[in-house]
Structure formats: structure tokens, C-alpha cells
Protein backbone atom coordinates (compact mmCIF):
# COMPACT_ATOMS: atom_id res chain seq x y z
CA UNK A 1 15.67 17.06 -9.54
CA UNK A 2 17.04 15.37 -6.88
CA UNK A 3 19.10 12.63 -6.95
CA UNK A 4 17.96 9.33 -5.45
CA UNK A 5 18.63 8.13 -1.58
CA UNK A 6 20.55 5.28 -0.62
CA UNK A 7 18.67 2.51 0.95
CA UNK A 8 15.37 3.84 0.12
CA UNK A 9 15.02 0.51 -1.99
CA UNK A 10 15.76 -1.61 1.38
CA UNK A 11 12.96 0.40 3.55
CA UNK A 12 10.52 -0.29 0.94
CA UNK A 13 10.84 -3.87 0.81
CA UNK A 14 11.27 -3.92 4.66
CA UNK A 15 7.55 -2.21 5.19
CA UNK A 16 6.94 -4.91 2.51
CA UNK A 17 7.78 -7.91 4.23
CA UNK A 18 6.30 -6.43 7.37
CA UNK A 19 2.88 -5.56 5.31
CA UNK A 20 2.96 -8.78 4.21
CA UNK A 21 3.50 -10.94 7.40
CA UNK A 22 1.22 -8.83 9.44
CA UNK A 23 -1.81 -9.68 6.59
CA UNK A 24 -1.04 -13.43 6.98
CA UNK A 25 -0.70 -12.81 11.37
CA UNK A 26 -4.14 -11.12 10.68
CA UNK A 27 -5.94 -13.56 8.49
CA UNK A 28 -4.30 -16.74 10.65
CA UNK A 29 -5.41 -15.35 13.94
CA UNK A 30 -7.18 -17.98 14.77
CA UNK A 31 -4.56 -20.80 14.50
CA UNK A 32 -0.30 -19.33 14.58
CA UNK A 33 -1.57 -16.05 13.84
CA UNK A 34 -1.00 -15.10 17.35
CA UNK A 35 2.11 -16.16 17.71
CA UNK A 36 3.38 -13.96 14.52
CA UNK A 37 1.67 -10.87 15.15
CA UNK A 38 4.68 -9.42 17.73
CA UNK A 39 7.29 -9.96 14.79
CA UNK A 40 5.22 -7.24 12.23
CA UNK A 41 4.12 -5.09 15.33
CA UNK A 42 8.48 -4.79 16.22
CA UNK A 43 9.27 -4.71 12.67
CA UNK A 44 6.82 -1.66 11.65
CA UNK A 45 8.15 0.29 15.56
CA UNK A 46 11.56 -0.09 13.92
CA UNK A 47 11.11 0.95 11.12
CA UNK A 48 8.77 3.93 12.28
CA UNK A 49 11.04 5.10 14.10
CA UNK A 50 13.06 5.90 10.62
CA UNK A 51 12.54 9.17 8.41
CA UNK A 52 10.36 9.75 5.98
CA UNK A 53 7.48 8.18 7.84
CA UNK A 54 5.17 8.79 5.07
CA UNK A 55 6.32 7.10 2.61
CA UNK A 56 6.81 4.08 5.44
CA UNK A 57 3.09 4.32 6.15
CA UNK A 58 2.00 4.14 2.22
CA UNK A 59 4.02 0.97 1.56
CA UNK A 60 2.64 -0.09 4.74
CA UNK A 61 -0.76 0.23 3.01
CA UNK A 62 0.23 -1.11 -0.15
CA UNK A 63 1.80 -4.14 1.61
CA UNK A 64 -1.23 -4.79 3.41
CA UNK A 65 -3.36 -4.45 0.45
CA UNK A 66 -1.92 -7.18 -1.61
CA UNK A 67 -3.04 -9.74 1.66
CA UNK A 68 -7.31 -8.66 0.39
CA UNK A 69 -6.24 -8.18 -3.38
CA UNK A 70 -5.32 -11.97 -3.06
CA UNK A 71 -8.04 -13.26 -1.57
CA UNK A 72 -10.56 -11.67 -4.21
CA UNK A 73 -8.23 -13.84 -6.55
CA UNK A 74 -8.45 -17.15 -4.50
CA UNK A 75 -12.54 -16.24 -4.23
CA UNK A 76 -13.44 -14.93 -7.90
CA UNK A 77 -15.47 -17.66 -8.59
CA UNK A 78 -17.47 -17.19 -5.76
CA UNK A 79 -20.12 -16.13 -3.81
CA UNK A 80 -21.47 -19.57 -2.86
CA UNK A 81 -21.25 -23.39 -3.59
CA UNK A 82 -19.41 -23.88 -6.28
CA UNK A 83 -18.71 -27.09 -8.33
CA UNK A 84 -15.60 -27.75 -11.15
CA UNK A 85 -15.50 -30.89 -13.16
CA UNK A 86 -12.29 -32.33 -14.04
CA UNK A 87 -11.36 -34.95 -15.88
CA UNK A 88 -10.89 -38.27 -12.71
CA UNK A 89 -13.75 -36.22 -10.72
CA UNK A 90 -15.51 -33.45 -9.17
CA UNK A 91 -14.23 -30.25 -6.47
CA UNK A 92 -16.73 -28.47 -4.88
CA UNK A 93 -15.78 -25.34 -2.75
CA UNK A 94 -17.55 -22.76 -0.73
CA UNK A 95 -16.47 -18.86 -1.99
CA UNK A 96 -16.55 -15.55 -0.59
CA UNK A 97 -17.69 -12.70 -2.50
CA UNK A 98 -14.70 -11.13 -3.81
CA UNK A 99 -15.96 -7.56 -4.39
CA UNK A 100 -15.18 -6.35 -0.76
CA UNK A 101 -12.02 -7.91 -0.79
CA UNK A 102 -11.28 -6.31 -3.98
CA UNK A 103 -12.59 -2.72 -2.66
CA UNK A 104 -10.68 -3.05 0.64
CA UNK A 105 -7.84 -3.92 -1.40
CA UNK A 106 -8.23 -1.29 -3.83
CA UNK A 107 -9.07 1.19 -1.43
CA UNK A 108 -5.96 0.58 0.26
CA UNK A 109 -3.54 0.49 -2.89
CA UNK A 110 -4.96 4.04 -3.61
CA UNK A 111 -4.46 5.38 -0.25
CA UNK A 112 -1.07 4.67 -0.96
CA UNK A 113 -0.66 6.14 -4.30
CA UNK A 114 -2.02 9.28 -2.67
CA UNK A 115 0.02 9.07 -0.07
CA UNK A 116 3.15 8.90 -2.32
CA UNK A 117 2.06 11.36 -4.64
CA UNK A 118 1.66 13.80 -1.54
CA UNK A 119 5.64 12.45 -0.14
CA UNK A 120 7.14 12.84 -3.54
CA UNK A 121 6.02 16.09 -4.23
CA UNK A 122 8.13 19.12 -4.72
CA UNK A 123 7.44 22.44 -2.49
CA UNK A 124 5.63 24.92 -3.91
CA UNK A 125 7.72 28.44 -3.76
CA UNK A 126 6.63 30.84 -1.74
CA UNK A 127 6.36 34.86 -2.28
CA UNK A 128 7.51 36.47 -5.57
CA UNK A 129 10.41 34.17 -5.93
CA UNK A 130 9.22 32.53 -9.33
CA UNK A 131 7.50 35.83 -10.72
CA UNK A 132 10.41 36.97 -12.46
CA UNK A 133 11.91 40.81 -12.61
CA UNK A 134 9.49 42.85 -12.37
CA UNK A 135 8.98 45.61 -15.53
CA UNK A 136 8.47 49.08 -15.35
CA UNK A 137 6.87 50.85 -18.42
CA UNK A 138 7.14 54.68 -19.28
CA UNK A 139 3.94 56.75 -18.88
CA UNK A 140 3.12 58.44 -21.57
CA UNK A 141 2.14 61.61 -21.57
């Protein structure tokens, strides 16, 4: 087993917060959205230029699956018009459907289970390494 790396902890929640901010650059284009997309974009060139770039690129993944995951949330009510009556009046709303923002999401979040499973593996050994001593048996005759 081998023991655990130092600052491994820190890159994760730095792919994290650049997952994150990209997904809300992404989803505000339209408005400041443009304006934060160079900060992820630096962020994930800094950090890519790190080892162990695939576990960077699954929490990169997970990170930006939380962004869909949460909108699914916010629209589970949904699709369409949609009415709630509360006790000093009425809110109406108009939801997405939250299925393919809960398969995009999804999808994502097991891309990067995959993709750790695959980083965290150990190496297989190779030849007769593993097989043991070999045993020799007498003929009879």
C-alpha cells in the first residue's frame, strides 16, 4: 500500500473550485459569464500543467457535474408552468425538464469514478513474477 501524497487534498479542491466557477462562467454566459471564463480557463492550464493529470481531469468532471446535478434540483418540479400555493399568495414558475440535466450530470460523475478507478489502480505484474517457485515432481517409473 502506499502511503498517501502531500497536497493531493489541495489539487482536488483546486480542480474543484475551478470545476465549479467554470459551470457558473458557462451557464452565465450571457450576462458576467464572459468576463469569468479566463479565470477557470488559467486556473485548469495551471493546474494541468501538474502531475497526475488524470486524476486532475476526473475532478475536473466531477466539479463540473455538480453545476447540471444542481439544476435538475432547482427544476424537479418541472417540465412546464408550474403553480405553488402558499399561505399570503400564489408563485408560478416556468421549469426545465430535469432528466437531461440529471443524465449529463450523472454521466459526468461516472466518467469520473471511472476515471479514478483507472488512476488509483495498482499495476498488474508482469511475467512469472507472482507464479511462485516453480515444482518439479519425480517421474515414476
Amino acid at each position: 500500500m502506499t502511503p498517501p501524497r502531500r497536497g493531493r487534498g489541495l489539487t482536488v479542491f483546486l480542480w474543484v473550485v475551478v470545476g465549479l466557477v467554470a459551470a457558473f462562467a458557462l451557464a452565465s454566459i450571457i450576462s458576467v459569464g464572459l468576463f469569468i471564463l479566463p479565470f477557470p480557463i488559467a486556473g485548469a492550464i495551471l493546474l494541468l500543467s501538474r502531475p497526475r493529470k488524470v486524476v486532475a481531469a476526473a475532478v475536473l468532471l466531477a466539479a463540473a457535474g455538480v453545476a447540471p446535478l444542481f439544476l435538475a434540483y432547482l427544476n424537479r418540479p418541472g417540465p412546464g408552468h408550474i403553480c405553488h400555493t402558499y399561505t399570503d399568495g400564489v408563485a408560478c414558475g416556468d421549469y426545465l425538464n430535469p432528466w437531461p440535466w440529471l443524465t449529463l450530470g450523472a454521466v459526468l460523475w461516472l466518467g469520473s469514478g471511472i476515471l479514478f478507478a483507472r488512476a488509483n489502480r495498482r499495476p498488474r505484474p508482469t511475467g512469472d513474477a507472482g507464479a511462485g517457485p516453480e515444482v518439479v515432481r519425480p517421474v515414476s517409473p
